[in-house]
C-alpha atoms as a PDB file:
ATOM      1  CA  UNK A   1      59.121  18.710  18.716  1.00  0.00           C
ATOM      2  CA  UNK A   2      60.829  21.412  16.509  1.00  0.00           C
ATOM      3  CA  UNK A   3      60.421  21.231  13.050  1.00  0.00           C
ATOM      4  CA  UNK A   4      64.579  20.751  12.519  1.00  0.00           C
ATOM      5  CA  UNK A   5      64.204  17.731  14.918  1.00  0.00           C
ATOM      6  CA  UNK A   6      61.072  15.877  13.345  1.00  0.00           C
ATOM      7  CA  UNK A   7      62.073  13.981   9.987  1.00  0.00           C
ATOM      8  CA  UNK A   8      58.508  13.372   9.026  1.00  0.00           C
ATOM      9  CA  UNK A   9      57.925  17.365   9.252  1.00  0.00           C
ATOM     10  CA  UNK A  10      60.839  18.252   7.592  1.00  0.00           C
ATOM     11  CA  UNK A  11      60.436  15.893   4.633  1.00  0.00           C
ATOM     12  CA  UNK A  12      57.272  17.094   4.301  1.00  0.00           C
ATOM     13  CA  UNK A  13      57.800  20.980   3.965  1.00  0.00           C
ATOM     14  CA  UNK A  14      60.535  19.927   1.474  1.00  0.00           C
ATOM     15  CA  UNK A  15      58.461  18.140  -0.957  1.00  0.00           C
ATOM     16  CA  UNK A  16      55.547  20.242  -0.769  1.00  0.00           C
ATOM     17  CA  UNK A  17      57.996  23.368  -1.402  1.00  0.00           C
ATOM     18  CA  UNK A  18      59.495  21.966  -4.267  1.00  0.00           C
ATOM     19  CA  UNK A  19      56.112  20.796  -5.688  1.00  0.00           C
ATOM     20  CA  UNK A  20      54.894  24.628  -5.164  1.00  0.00           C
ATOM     21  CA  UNK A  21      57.809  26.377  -6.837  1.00  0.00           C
ATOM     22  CA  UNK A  22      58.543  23.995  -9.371  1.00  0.00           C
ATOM     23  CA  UNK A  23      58.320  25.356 -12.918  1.00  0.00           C
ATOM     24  CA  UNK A  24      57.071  21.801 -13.781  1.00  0.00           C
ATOM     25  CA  UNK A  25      54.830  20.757 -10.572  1.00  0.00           C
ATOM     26  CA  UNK A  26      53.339  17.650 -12.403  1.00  0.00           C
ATOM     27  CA  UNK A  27      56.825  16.495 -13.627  1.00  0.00           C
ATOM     28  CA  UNK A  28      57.887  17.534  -9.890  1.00  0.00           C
ATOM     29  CA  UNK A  29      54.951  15.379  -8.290  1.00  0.00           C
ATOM     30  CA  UNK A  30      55.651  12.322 -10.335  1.00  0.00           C
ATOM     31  CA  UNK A  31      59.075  12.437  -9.677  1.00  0.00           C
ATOM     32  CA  UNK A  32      58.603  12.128  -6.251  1.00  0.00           C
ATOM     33  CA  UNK A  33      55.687  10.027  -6.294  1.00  0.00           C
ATOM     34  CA  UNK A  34      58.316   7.364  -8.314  1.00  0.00           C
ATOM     35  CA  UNK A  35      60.543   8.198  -5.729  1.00  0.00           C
ATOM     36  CA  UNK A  36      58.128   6.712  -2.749  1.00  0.00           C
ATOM     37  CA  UNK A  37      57.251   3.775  -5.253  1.00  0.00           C
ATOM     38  CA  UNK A  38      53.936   4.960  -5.135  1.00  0.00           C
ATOM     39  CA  UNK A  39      51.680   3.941  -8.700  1.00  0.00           C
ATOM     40  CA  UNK A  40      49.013   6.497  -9.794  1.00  0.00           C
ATOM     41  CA  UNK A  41      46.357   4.246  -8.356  1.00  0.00           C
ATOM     42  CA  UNK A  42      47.400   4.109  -4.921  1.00  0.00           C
ATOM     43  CA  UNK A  43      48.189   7.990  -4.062  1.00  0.00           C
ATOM     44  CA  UNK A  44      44.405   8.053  -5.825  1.00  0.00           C
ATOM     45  CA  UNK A  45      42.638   5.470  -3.171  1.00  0.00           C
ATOM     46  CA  UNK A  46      44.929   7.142  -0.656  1.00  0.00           C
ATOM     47  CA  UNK A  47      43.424  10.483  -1.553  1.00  0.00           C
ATOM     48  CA  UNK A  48      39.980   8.664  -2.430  1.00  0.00           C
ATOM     49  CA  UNK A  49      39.615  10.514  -5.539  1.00  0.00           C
ATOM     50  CA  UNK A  50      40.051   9.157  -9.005  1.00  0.00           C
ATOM     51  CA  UNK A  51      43.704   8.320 -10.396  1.00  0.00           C
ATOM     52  CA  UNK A  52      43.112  10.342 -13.582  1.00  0.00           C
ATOM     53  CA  UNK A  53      43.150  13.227 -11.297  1.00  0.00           C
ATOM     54  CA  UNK A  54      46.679  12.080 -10.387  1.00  0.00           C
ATOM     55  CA  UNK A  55      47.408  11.826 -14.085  1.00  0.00           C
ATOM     56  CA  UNK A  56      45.782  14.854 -15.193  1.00  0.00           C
ATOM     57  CA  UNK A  57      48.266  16.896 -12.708  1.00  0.00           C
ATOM     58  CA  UNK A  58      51.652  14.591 -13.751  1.00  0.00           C
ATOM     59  CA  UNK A  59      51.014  15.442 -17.242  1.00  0.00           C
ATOM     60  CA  UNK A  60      49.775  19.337 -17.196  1.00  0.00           C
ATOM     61  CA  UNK A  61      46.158  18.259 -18.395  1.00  0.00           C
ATOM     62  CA  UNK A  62      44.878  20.124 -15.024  1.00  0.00           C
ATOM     63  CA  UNK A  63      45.900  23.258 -13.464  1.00  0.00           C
ATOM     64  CA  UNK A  64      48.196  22.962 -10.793  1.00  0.00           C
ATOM     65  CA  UNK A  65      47.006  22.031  -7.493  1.00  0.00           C
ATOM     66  CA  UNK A  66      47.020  24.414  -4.498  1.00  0.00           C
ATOM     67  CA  UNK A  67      48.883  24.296  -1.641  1.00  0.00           C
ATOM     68  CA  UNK A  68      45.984  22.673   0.320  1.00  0.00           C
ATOM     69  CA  UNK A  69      46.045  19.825  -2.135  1.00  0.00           C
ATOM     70  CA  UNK A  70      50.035  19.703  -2.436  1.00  0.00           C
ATOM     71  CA  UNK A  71      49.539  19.101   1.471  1.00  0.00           C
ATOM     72  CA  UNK A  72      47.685  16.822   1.091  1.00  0.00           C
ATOM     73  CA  UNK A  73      49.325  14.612  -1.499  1.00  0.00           C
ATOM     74  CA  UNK A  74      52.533  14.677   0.991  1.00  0.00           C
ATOM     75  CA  UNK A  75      50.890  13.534   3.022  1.00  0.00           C
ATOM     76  CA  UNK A  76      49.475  10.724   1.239  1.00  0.00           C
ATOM     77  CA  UNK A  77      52.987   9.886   0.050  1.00  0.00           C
ATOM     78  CA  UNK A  78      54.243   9.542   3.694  1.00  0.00           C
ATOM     79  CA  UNK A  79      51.282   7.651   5.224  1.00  0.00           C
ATOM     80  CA  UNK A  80      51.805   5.446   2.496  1.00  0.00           C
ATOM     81  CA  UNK A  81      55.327   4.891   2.903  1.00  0.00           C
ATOM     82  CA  UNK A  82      54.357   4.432   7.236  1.00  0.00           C
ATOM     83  CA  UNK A  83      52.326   1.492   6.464  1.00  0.00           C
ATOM     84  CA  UNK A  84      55.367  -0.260   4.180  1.00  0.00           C
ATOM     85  CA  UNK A  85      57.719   0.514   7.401  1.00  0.00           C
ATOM     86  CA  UNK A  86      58.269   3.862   6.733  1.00  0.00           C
ATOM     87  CA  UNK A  87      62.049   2.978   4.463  1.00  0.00           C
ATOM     88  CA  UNK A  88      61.838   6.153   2.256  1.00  0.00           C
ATOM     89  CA  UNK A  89      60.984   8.581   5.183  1.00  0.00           C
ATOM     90  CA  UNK A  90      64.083   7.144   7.330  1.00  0.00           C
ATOM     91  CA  UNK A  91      65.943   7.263   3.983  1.00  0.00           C
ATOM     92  CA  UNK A  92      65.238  11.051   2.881  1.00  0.00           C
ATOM     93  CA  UNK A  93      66.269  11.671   6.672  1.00  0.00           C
ATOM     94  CA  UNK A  94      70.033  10.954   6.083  1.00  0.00           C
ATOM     95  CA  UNK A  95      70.444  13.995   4.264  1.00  0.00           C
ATOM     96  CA  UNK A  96      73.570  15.397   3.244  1.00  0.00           C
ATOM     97  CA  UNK A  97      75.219  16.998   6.371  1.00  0.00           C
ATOM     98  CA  UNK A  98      77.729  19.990   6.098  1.00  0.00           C
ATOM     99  CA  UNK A  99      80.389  17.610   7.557  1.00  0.00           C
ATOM    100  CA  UNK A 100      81.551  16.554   4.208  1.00  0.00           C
ATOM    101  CA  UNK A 101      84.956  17.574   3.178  1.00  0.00           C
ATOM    102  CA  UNK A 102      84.619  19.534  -0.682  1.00  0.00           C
ATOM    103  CA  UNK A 103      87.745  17.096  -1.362  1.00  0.00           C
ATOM    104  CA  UNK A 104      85.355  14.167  -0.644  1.00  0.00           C
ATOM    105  CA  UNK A 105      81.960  15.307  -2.623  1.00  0.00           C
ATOM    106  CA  UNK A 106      82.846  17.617  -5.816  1.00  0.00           C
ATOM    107  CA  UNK A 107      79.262  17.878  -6.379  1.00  0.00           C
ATOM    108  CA  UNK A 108      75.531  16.576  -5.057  1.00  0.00           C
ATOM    109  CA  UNK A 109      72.412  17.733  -6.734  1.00  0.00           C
ATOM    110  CA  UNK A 110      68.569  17.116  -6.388  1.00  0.00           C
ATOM    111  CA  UNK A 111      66.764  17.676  -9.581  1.00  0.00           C
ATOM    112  CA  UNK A 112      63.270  18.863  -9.563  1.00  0.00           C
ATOM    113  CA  UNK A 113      62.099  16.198 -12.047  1.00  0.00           C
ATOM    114  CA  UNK A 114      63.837  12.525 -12.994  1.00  0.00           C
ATOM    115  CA  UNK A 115      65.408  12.866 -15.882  1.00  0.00           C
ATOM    116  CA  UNK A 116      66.310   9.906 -18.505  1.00  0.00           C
ATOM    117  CA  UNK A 117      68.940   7.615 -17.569  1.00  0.00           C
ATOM    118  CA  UNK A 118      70.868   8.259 -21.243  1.00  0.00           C
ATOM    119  CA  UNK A 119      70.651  11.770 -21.250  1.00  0.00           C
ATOM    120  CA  UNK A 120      72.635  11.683 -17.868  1.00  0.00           C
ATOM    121  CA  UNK A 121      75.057  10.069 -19.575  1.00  0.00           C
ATOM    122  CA  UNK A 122      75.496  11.858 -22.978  1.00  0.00           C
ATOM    123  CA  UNK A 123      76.067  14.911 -20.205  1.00  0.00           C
ATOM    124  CA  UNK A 124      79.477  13.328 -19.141  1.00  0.00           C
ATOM    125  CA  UNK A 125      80.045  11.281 -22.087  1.00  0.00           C
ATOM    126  CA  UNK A 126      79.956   7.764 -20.390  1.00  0.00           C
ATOM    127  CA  UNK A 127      79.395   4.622 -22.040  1.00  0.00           C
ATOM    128  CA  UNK A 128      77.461   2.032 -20.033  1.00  0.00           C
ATOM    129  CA  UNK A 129      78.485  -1.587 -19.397  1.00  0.00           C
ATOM    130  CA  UNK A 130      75.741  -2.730 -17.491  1.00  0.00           C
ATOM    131  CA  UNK A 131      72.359  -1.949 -17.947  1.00  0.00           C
ATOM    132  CA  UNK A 132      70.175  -1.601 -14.550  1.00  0.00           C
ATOM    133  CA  UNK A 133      66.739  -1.844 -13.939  1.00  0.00           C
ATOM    134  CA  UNK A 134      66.066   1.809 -13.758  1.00  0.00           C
ATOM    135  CA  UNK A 135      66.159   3.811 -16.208  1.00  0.00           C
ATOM    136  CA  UNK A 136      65.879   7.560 -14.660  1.00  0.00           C
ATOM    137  CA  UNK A 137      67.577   9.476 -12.159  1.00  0.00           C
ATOM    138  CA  UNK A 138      66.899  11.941  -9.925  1.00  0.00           C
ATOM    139  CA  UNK A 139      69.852  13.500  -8.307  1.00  0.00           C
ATOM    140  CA  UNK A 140      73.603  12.818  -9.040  1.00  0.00           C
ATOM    141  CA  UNK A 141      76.410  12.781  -5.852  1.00  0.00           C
ATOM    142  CA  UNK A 142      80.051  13.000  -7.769  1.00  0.00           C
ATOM    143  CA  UNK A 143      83.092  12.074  -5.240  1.00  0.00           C
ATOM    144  CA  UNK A 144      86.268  11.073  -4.990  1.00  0.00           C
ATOM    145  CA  UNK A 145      86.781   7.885  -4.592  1.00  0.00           C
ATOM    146  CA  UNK A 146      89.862   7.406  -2.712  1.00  0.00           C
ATOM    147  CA  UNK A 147      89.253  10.122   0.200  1.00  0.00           C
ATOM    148  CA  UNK A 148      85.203   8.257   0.218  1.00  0.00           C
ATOM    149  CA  UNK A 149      86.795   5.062   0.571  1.00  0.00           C
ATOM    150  CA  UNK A 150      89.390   5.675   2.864  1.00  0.00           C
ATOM    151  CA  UNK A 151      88.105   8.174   5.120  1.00  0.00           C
ATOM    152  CA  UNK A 152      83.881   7.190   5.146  1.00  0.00           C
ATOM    153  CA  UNK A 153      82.367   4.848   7.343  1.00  0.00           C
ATOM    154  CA  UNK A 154      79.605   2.834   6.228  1.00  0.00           C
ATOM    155  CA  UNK A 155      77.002   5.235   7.543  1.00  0.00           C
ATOM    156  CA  UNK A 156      78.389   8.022   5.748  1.00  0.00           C
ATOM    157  CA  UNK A 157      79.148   6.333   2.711  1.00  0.00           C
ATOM    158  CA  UNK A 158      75.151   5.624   2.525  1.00  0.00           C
ATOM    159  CA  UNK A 159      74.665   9.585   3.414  1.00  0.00           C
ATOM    160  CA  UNK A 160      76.459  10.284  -0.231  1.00  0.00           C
ATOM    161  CA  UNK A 161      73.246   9.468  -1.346  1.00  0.00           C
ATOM    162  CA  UNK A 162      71.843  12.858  -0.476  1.00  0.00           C
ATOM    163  CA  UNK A 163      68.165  12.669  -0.354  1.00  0.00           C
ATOM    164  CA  UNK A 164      67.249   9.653  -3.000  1.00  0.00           C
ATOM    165  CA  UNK A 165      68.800   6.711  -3.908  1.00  0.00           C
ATOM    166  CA  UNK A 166      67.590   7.245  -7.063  1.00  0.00           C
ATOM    167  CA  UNK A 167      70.369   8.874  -8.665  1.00  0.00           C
ATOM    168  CA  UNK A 168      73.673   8.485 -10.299  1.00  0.00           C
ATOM    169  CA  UNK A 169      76.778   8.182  -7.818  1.00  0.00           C
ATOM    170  CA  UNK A 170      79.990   8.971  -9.916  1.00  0.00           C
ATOM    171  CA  UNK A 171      83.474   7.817  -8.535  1.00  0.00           C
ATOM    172  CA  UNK A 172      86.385   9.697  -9.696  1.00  0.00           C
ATOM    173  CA  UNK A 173      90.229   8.482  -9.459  1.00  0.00           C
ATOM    174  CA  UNK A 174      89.230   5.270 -10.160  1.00  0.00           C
ATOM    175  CA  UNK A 175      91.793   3.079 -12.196  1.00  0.00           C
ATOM    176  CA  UNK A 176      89.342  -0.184 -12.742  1.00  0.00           C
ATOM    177  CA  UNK A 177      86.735   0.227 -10.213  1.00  0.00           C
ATOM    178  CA  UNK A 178      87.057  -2.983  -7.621  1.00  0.00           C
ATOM    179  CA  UNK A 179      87.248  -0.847  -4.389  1.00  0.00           C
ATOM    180  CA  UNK A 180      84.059   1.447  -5.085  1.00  0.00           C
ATOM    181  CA  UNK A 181      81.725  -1.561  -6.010  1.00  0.00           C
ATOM    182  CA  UNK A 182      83.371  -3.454  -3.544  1.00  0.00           C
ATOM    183  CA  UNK A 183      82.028  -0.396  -0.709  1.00  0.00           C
ATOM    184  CA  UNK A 184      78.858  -0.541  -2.595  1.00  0.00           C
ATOM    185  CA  UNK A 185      77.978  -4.182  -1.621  1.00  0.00           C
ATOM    186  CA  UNK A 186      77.858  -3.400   2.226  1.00  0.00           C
ATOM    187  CA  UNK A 187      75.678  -0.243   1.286  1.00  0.00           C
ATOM    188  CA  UNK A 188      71.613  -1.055   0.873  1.00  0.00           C
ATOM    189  CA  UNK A 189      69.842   0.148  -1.026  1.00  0.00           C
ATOM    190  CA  UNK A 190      72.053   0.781  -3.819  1.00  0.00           C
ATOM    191  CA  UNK A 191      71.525   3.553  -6.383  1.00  0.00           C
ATOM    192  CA  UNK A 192      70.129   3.557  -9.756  1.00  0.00           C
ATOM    193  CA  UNK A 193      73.724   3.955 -11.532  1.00  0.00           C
ATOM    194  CA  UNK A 194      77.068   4.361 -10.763  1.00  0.00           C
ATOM    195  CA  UNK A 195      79.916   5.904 -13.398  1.00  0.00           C
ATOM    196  CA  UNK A 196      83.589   4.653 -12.720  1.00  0.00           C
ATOM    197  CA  UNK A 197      85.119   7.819 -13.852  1.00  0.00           C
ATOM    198  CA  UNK A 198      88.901   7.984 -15.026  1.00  0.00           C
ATOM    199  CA  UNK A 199      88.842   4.482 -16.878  1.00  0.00           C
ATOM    200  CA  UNK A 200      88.453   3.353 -20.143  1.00  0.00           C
ATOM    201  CA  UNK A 201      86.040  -0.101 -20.756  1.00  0.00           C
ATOM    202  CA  UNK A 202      88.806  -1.831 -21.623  1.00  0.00           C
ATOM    203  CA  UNK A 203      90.838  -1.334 -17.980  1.00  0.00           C
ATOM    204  CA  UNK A 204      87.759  -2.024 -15.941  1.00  0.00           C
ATOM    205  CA  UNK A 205      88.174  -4.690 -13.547  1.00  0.00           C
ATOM    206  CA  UNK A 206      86.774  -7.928 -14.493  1.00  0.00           C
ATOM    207  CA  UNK A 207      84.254  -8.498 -11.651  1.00  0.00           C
ATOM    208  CA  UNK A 208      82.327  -5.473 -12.676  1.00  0.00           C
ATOM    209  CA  UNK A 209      79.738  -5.783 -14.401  1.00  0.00           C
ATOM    210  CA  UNK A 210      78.673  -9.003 -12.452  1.00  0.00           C
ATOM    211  CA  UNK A 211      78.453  -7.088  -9.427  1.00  0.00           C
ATOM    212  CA  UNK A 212      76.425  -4.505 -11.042  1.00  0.00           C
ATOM    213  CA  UNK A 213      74.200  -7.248 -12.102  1.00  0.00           C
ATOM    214  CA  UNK A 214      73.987  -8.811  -8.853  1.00  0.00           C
ATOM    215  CA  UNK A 215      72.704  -5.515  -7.486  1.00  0.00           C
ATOM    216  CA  UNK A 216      70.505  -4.134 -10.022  1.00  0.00           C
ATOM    217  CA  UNK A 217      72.331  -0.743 -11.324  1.00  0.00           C
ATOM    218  CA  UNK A 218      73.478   0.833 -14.526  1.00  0.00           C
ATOM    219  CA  UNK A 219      77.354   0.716 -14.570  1.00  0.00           C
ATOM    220  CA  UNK A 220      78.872   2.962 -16.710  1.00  0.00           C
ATOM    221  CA  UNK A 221      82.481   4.211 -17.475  1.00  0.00           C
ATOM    222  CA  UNK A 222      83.779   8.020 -18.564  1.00  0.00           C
ATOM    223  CA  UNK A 223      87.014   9.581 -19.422  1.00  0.00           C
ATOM    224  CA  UNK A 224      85.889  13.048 -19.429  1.00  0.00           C
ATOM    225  CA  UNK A 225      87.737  15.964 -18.499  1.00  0.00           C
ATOM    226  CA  UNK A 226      86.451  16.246 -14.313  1.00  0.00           C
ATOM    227  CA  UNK A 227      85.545  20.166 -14.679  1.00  0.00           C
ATOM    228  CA  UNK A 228      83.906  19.867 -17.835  1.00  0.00           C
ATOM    229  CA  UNK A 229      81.919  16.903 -16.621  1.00  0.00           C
ATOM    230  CA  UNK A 230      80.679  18.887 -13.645  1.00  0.00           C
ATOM    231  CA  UNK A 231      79.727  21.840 -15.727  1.00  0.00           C
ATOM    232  CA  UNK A 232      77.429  19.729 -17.422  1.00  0.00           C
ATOM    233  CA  UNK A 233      75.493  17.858 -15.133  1.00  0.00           C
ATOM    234  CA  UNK A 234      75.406  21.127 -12.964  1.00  0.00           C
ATOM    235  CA  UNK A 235      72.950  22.317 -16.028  1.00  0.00           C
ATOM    236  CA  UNK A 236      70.842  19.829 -15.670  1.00  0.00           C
ATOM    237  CA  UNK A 237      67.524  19.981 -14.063  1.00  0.00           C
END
């Protein structure tokens, strides 16, 4: 099996090449290792090594590990993930395709490191309505919410989510928001937050921030000028 037609594979050169050529490979490590919902303690027995060697390389306290090791931390993460079902490796595998319209997704970014929920926020100016139970991304997908809705099936509304749900998906054209979070509910998992862009608090629909509640993300609401807004999240990490 090619390496373009093996998931596992694939996800596994990805995250070990990002590890490697971060400038940050501890923040890099952790931020996947939060990604797989994997604590400190269980990559360690995985590994059967200590977890303050896990900690020592998330916080810079030891040198950054060789490739050898990067290896085999992946694949840690993944074997882990197998025995829970293997979720986050079928997840990672709906990547992104090129079949995307630009007039559908203005933007979709992986960061190398999870970055703090608020300082996503102060990026595009958005005030949030609904607090979630995360409170880091990893990744932002910005789109247009009319052509998404009208034009996505189910399956490729979930593909939006790039290659984590653990990021920020941010709907523009929206006037109070019922027909994204409405196309959210048949979509599982959801993300961490979601920004109705285009609306003030005020307009947003009623239902709102009960649905966000329902489902466990930060809702949030901008009025920022679109290209501006992209500029800013595009400098992010």
């Amino acid at each position: 099996m090619t390496t373009q037609q093996d998931p596992r594979r694939n996800l596994a050169e990805k995250i070990a090449g990002e590890i490697t050529l971060s400038d940050d490979p501890g923040a890099t490590l952790r931020k996947w290792r939060t990604d797989f919902d994997a604590s400190q303690t269980e990559l360690a027995d995985e590994l059967d090594i200590s977890s303050s060697v896990i900690s020592d390389y998330e916080s810079g306290r030891r040198a950054s590990p060789g490739i050898s090791v990067i290896n085999r931390i992946v694949e840690a993460l993944l074997a882990i993930d197998e025995r829970r079902g293997g979720d986050r490796i079928r997840q990672y595998a709906r990547v992104l395709s090129a079949g995307f319209e630009s007039d559908i997704v203005l933007d979709l970014r992986e960061y190398s490191t999870s970055i703090p929920l608020d300082r996503f926020y102060d990026a595009i100016d958005a005030t949030e309505i609904v607090d979630g139970e995360q409170d880091s991304v990893t990744g932002h997908t910005v789109i247009d919410s009319i052509s998404a809705i009208t034009r996505l099936s189910s399956e490729e509304f979930f593909r939006l989510y790039g290659q984590s749900t653990n990021r920020s998906l941010v709907f523009t054209g929206v006037t109070r928001g019922e027909s994204p979070l409405v196309a959210l509910r048949v979509v599982n998992p959801t993300p961490n937050a979601v920004v109705l862009h285009g609306l003030d608090p005020d307009d947003l629909w009623e239902h709102a921030p009960k649905l966000a509640a329902i489902d466990g993300y930060s809702l949030a609401v901008s009025n920022a000028e679109v290209d501006g807004m992209l500029d800013s999240i595009r400098d992010l990490p």
